[in-house]
PDB file of N, CA and C in Angstrom:
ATOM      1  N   UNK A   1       0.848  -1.173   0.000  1.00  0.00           N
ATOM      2  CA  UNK A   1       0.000   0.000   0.000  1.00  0.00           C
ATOM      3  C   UNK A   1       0.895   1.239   0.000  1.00  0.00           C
ATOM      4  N   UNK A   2       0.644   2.372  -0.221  1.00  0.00           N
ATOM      5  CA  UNK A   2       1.520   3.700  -0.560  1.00  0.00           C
ATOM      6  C   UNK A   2       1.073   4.297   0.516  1.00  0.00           C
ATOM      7  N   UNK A   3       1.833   4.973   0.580  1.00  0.00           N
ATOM      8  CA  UNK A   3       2.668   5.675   2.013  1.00  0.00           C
ATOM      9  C   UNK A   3       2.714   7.248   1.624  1.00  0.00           C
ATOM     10  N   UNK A   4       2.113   7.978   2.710  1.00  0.00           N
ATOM     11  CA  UNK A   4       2.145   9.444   2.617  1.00  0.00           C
ATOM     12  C   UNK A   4       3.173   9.934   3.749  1.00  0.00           C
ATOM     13  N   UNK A   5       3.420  11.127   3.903  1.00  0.00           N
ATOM     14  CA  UNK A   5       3.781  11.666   4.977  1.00  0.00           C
ATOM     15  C   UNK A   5       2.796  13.063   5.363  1.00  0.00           C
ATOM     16  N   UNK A   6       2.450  12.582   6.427  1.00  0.00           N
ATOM     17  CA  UNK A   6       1.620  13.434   7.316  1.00  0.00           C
ATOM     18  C   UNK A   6       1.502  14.276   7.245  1.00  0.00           C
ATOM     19  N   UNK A   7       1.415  15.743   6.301  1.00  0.00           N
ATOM     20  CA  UNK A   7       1.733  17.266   6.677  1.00  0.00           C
ATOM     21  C   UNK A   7       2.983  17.174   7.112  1.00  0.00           C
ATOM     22  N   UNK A   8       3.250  18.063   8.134  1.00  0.00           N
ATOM     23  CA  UNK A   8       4.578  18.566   8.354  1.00  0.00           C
ATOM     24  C   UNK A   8       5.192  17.391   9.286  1.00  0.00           C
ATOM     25  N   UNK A   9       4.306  16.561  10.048  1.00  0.00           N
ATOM     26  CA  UNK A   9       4.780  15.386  11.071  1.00  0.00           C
ATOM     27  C   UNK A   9       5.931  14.678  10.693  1.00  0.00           C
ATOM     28  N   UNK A  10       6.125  14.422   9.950  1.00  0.00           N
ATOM     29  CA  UNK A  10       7.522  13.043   9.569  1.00  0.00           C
ATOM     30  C   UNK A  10       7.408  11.778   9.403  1.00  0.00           C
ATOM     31  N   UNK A  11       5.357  11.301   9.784  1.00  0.00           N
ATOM     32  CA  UNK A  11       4.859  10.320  10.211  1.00  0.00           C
ATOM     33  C   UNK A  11       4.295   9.967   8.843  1.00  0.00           C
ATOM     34  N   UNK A  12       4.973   8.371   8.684  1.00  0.00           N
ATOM     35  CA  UNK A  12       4.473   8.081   7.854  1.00  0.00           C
ATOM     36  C   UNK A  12       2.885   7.103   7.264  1.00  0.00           C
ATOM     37  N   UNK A  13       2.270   7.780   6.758  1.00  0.00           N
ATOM     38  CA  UNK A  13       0.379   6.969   6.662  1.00  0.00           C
ATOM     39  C   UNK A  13       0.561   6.086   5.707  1.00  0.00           C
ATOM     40  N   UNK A  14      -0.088   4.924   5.773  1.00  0.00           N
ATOM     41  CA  UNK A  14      -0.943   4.573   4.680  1.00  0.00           C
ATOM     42  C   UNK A  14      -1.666   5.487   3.613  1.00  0.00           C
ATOM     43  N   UNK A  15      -2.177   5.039   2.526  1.00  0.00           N
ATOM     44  CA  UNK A  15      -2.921   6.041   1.822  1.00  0.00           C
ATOM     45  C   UNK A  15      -4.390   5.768   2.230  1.00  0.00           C
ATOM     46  N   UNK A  16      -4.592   4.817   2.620  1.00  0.00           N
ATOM     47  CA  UNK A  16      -6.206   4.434   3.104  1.00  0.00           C
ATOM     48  C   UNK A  16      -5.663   4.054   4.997  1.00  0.00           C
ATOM     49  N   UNK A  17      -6.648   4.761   5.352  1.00  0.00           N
ATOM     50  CA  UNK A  17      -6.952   5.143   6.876  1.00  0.00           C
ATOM     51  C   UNK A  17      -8.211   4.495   6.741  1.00  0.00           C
ATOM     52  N   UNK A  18      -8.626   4.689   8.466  1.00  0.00           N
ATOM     53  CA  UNK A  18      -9.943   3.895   9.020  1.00  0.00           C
ATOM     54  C   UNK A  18     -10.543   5.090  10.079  1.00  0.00           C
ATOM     55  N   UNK A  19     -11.967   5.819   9.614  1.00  0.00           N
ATOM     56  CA  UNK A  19     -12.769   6.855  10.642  1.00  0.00           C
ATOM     57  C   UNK A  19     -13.338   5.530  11.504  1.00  0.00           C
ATOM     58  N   UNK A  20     -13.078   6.640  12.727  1.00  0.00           N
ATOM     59  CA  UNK A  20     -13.988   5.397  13.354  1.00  0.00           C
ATOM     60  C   UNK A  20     -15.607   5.876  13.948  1.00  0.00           C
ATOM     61  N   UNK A  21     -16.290   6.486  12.828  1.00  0.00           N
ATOM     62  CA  UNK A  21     -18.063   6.532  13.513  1.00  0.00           C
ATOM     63  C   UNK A  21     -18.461   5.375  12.911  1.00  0.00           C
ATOM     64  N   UNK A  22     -18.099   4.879  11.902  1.00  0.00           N
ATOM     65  CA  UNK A  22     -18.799   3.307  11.506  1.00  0.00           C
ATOM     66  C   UNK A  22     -18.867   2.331  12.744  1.00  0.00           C
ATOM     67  N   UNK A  23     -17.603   1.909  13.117  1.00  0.00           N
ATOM     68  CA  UNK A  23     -17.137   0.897  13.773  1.00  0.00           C
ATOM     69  C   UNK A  23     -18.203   1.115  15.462  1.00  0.00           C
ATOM     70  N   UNK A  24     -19.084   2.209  15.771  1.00  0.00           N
ATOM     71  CA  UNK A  24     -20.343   2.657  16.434  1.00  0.00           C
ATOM     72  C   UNK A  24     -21.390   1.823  16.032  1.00  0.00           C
ATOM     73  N   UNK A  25     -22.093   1.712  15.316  1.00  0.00           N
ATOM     74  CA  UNK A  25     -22.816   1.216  14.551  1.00  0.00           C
ATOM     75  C   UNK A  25     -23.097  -0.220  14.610  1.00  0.00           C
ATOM     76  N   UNK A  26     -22.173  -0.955  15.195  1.00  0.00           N
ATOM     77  CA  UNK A  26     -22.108  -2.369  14.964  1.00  0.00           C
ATOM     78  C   UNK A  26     -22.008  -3.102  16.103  1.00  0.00           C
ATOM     79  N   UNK A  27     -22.032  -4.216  16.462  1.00  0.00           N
ATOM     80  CA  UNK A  27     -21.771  -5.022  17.969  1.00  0.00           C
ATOM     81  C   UNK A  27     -20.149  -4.924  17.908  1.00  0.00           C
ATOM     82  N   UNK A  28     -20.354  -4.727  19.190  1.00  0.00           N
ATOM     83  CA  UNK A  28     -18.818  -4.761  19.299  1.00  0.00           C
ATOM     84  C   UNK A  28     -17.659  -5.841  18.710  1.00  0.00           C
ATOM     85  N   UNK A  29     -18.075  -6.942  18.807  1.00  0.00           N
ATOM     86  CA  UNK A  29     -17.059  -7.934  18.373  1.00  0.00           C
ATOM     87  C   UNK A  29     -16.993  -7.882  16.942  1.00  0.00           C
ATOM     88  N   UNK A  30     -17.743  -7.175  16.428  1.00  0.00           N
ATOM     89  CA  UNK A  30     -17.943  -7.231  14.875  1.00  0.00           C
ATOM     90  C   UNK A  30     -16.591  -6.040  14.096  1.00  0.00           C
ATOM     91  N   UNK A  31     -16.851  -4.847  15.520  1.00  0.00           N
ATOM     92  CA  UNK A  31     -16.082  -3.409  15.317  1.00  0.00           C
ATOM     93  C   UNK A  31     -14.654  -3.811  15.370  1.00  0.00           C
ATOM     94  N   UNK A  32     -14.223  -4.868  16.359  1.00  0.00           N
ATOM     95  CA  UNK A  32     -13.196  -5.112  16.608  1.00  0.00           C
ATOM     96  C   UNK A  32     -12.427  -6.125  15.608  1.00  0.00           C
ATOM     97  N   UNK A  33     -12.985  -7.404  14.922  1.00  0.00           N
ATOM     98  CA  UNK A  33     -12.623  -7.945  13.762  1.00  0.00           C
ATOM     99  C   UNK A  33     -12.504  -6.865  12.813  1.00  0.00           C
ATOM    100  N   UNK A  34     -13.348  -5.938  12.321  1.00  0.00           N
ATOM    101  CA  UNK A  34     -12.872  -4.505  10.594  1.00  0.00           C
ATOM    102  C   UNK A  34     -11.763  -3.974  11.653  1.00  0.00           C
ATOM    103  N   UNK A  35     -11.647  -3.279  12.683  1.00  0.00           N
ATOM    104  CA  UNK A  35     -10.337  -2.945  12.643  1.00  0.00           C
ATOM    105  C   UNK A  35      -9.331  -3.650  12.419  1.00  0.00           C
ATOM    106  N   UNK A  36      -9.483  -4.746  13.173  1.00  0.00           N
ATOM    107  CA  UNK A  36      -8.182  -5.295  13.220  1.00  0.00           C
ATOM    108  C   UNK A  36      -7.766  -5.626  12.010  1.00  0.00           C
ATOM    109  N   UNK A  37      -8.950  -6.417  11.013  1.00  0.00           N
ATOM    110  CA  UNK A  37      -8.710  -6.798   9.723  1.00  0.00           C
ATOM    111  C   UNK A  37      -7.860  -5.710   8.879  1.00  0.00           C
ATOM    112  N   UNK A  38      -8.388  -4.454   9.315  1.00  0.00           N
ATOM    113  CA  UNK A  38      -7.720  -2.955   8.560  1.00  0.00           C
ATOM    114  C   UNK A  38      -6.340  -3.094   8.980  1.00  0.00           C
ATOM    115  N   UNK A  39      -5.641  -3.404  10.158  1.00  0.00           N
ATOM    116  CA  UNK A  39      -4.366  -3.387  10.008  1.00  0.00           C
ATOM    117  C   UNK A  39      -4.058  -4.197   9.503  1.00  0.00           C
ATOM    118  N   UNK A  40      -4.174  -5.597   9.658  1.00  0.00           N
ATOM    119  CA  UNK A  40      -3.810  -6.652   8.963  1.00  0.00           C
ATOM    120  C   UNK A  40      -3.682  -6.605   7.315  1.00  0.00           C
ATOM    121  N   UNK A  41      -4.453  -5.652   6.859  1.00  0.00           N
ATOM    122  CA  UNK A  41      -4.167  -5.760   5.605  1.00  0.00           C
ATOM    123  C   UNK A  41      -3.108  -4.106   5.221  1.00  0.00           C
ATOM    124  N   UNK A  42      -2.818  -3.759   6.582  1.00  0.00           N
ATOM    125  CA  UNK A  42      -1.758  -2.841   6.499  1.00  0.00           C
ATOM    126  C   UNK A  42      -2.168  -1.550   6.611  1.00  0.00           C
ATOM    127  N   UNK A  43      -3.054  -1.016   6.903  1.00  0.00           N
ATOM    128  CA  UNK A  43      -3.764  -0.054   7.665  1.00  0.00           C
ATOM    129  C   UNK A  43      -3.012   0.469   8.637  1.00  0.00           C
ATOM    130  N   UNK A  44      -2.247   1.596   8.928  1.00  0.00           N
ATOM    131  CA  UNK A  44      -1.665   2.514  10.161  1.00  0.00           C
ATOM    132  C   UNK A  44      -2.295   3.491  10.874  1.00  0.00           C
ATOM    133  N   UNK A  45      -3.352   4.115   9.620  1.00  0.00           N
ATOM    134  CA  UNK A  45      -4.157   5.623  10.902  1.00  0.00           C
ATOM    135  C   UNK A  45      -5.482   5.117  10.737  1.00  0.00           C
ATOM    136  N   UNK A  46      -5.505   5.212  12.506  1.00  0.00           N
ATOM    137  CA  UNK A  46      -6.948   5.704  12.859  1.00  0.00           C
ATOM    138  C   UNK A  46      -7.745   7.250  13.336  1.00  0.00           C
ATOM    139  N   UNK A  47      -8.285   7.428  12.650  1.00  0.00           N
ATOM    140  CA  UNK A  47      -9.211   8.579  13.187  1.00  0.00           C
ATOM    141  C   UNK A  47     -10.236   8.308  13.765  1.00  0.00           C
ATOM    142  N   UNK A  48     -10.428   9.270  15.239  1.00  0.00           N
ATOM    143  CA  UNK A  48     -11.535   9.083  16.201  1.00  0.00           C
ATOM    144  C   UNK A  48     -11.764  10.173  16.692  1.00  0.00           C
ATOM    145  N   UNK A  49     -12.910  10.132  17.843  1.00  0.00           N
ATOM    146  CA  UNK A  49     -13.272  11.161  18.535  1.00  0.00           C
ATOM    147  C   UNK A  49     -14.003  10.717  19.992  1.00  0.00           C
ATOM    148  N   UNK A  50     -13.496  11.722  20.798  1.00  0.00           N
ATOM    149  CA  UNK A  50     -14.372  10.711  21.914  1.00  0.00           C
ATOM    150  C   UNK A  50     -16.151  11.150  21.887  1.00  0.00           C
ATOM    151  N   UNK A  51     -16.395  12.259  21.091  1.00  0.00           N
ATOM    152  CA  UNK A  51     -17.762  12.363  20.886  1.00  0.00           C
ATOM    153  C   UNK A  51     -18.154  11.293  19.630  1.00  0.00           C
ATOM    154  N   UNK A  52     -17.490  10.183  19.055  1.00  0.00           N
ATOM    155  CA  UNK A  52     -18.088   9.300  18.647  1.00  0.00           C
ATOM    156  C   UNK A  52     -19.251   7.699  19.056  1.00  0.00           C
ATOM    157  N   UNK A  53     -18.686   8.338  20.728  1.00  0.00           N
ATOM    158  CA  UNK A  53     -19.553   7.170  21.150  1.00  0.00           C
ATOM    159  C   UNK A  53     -18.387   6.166  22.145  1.00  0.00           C
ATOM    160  N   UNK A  54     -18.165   5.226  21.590  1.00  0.00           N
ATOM    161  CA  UNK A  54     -17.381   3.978  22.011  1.00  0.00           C
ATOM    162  C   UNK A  54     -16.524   3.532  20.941  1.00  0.00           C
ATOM    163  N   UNK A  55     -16.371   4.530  19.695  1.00  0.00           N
ATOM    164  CA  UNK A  55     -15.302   3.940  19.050  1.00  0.00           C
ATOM    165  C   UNK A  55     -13.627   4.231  19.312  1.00  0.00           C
ATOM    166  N   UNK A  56     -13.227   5.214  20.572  1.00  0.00           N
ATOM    167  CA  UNK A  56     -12.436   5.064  21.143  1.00  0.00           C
ATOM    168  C   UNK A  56     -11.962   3.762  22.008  1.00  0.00           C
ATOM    169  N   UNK A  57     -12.889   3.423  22.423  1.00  0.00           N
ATOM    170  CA  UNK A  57     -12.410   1.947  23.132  1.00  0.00           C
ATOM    171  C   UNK A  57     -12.575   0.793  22.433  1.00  0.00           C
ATOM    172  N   UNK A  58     -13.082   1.214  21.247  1.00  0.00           N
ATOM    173  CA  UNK A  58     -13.323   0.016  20.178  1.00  0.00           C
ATOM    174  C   UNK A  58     -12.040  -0.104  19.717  1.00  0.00           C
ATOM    175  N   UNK A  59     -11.623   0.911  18.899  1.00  0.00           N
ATOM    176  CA  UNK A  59     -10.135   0.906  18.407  1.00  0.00           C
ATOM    177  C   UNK A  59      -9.055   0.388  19.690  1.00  0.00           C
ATOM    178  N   UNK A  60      -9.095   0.884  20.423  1.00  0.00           N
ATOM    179  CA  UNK A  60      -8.108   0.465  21.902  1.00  0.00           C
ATOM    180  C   UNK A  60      -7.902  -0.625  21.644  1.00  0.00           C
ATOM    181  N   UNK A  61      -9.143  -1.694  22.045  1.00  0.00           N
ATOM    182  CA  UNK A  61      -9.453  -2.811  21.992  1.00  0.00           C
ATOM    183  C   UNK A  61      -8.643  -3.465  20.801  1.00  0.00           C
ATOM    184  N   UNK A  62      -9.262  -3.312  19.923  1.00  0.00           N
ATOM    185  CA  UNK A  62      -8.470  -3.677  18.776  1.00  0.00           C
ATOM    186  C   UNK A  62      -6.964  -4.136  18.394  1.00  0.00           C
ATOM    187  N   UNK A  63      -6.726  -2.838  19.012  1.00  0.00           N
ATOM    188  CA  UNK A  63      -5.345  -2.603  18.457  1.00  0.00           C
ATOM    189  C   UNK A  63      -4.665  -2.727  19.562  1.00  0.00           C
ATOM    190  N   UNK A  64      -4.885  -3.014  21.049  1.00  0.00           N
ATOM    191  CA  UNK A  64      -3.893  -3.297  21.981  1.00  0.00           C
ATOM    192  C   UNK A  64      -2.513  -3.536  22.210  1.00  0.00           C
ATOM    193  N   UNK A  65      -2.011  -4.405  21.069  1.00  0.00           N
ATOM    194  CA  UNK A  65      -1.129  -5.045  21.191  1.00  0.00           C
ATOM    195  C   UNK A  65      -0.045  -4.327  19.777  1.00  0.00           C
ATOM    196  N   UNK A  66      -0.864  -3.089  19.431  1.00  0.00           N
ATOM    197  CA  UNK A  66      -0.646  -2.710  17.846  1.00  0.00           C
ATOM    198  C   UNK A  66       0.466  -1.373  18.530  1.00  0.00           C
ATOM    199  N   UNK A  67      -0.036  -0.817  19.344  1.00  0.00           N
ATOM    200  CA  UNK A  67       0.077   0.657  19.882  1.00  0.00           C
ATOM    201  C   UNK A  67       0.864   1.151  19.443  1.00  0.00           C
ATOM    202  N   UNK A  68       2.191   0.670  18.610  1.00  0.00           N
ATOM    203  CA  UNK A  68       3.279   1.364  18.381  1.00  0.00           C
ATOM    204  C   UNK A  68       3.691   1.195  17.057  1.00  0.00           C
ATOM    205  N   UNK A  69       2.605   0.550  16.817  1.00  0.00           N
ATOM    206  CA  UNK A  69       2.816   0.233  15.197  1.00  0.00           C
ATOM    207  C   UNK A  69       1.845   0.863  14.491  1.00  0.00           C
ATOM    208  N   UNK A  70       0.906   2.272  15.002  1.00  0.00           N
ATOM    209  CA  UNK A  70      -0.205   2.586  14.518  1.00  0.00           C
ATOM    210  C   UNK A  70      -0.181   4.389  15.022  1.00  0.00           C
ATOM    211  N   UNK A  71      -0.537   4.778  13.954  1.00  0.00           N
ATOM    212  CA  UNK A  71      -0.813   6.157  13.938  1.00  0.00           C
ATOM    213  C   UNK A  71      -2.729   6.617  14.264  1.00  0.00           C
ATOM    214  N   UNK A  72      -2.733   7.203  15.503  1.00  0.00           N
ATOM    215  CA  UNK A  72      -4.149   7.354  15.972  1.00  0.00           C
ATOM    216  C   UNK A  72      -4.333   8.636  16.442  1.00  0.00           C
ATOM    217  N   UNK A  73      -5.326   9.534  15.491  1.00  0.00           N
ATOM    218  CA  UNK A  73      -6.039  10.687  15.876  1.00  0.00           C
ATOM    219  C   UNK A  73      -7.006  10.850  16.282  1.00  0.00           C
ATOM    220  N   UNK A  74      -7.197  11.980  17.251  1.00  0.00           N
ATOM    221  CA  UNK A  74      -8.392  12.013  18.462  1.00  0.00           C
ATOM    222  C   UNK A  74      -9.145  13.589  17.979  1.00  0.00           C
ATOM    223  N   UNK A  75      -9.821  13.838  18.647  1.00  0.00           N
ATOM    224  CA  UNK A  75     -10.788  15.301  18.763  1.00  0.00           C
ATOM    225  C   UNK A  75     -10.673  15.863  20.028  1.00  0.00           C
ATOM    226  N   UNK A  76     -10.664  16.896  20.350  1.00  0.00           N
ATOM    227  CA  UNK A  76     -11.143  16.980  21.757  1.00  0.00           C
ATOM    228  C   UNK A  76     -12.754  17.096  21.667  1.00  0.00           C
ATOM    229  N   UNK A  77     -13.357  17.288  23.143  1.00  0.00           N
ATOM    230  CA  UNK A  77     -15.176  17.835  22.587  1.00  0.00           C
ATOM    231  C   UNK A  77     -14.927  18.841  23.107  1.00  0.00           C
ATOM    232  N   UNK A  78     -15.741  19.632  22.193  1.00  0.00           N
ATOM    233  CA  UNK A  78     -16.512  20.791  21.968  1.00  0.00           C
ATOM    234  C   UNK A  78     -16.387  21.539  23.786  1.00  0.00           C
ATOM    235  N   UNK A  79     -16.723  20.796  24.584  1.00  0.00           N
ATOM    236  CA  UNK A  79     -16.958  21.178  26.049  1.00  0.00           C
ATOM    237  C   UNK A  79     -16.111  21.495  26.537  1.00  0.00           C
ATOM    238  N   UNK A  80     -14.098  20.741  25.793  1.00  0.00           N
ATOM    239  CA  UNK A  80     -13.379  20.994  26.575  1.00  0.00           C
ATOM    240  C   UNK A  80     -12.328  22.524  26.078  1.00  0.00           C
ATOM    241  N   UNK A  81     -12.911  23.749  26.324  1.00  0.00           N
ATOM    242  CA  UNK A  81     -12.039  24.819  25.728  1.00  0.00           C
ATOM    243  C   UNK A  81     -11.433  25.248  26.486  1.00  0.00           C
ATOM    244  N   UNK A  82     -11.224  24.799  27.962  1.00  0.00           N
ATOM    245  CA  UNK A  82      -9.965  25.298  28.513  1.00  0.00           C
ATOM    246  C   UNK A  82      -8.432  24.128  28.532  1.00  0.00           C
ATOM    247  N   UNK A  83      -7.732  24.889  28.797  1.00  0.00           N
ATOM    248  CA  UNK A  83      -6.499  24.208  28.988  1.00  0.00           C
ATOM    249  C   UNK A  83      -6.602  22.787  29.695  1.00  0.00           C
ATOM    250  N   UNK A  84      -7.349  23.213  30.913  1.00  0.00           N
ATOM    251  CA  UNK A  84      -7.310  21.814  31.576  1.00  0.00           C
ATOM    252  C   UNK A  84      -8.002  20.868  31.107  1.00  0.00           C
ATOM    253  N   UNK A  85      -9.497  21.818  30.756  1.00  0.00           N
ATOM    254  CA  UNK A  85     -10.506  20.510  30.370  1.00  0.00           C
ATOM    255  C   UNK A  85      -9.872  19.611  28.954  1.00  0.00           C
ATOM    256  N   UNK A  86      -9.153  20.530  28.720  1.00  0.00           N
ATOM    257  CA  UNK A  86      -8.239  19.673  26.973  1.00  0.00           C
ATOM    258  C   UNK A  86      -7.306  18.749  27.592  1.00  0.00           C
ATOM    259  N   UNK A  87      -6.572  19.021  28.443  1.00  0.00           N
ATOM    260  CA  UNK A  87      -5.936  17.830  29.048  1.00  0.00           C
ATOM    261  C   UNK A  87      -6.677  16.906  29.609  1.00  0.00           C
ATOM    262  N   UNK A  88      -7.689  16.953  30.590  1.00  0.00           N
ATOM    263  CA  UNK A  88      -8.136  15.705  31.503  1.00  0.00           C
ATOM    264  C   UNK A  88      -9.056  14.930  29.589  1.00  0.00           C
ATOM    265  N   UNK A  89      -9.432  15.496  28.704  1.00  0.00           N
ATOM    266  CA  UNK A  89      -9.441  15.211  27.702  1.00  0.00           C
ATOM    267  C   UNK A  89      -8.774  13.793  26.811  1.00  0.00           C
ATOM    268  N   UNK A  90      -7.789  14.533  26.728  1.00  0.00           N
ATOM    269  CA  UNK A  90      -6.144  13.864  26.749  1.00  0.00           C
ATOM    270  C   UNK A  90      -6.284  12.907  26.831  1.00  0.00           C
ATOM    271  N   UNK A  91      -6.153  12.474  28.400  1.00  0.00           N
ATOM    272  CA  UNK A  91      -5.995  11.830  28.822  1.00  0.00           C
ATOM    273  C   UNK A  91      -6.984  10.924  29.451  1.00  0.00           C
ATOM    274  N   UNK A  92      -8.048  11.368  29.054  1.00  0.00           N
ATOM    275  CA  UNK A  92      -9.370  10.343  28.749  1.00  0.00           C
ATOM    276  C   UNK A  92      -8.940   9.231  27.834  1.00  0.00           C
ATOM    277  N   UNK A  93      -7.948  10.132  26.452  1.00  0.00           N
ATOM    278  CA  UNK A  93      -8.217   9.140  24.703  1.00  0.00           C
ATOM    279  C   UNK A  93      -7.451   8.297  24.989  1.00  0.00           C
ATOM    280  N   UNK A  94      -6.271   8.808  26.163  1.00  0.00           N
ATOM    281  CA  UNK A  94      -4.839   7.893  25.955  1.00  0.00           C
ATOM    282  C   UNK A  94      -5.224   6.606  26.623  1.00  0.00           C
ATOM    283  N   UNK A  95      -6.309   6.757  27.717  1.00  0.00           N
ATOM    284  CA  UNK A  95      -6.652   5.596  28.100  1.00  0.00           C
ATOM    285  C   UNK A  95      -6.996   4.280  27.881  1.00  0.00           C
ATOM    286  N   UNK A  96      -8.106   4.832  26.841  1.00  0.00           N
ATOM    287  CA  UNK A  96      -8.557   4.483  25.741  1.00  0.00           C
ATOM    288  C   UNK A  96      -7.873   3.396  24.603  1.00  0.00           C
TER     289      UNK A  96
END
């Protein structure tokens, strides 16, 4: 698969990524086989949000064992416009 580089990051993508509001939508064990299948067939970025629902812990799930082999973008919400609330934020996704 072909390989981008990120904007200015250095990080290198896949050309096909995985949003994750689909992977919502579905029973969980179902969300967790398409991701995983997505890396497996060489898939590196995920895009998420924690106002998507549970596809933050869907992807987690998923990819547990992936963590360092995978490029994963978050949102903050809308609610969090201060400094802190963007961190405890944060560190909601990283949990995740």
């Amino acid at each position: 698969m072909k390989e981008k580089v990120l904007g200015r990051t250095g990080l290198k993508v896949k050309a096909i990524g995985l949003g994750g509001i689909p992977i919502v939508g579905v029973p969980e064990d179902e969300a967790i086989k398409v991701v995983r299948r997505c890396y497996d067939l060489g898939v590196n970025y995920y895009d998420t949000s924690r106002d998507y629902g549970v596809s933050e812990e869907r992807i987690g799930k998923a990819l547990k064992d992936a963590r360092n082999d995978v490029i994963l973008a978050t949102k903050t919400q809308p609610s969090s416009l201060t400094k802190e609330a963007a961190l405890a934020d944060l560190e909601t996704s990283l949990k995740n």
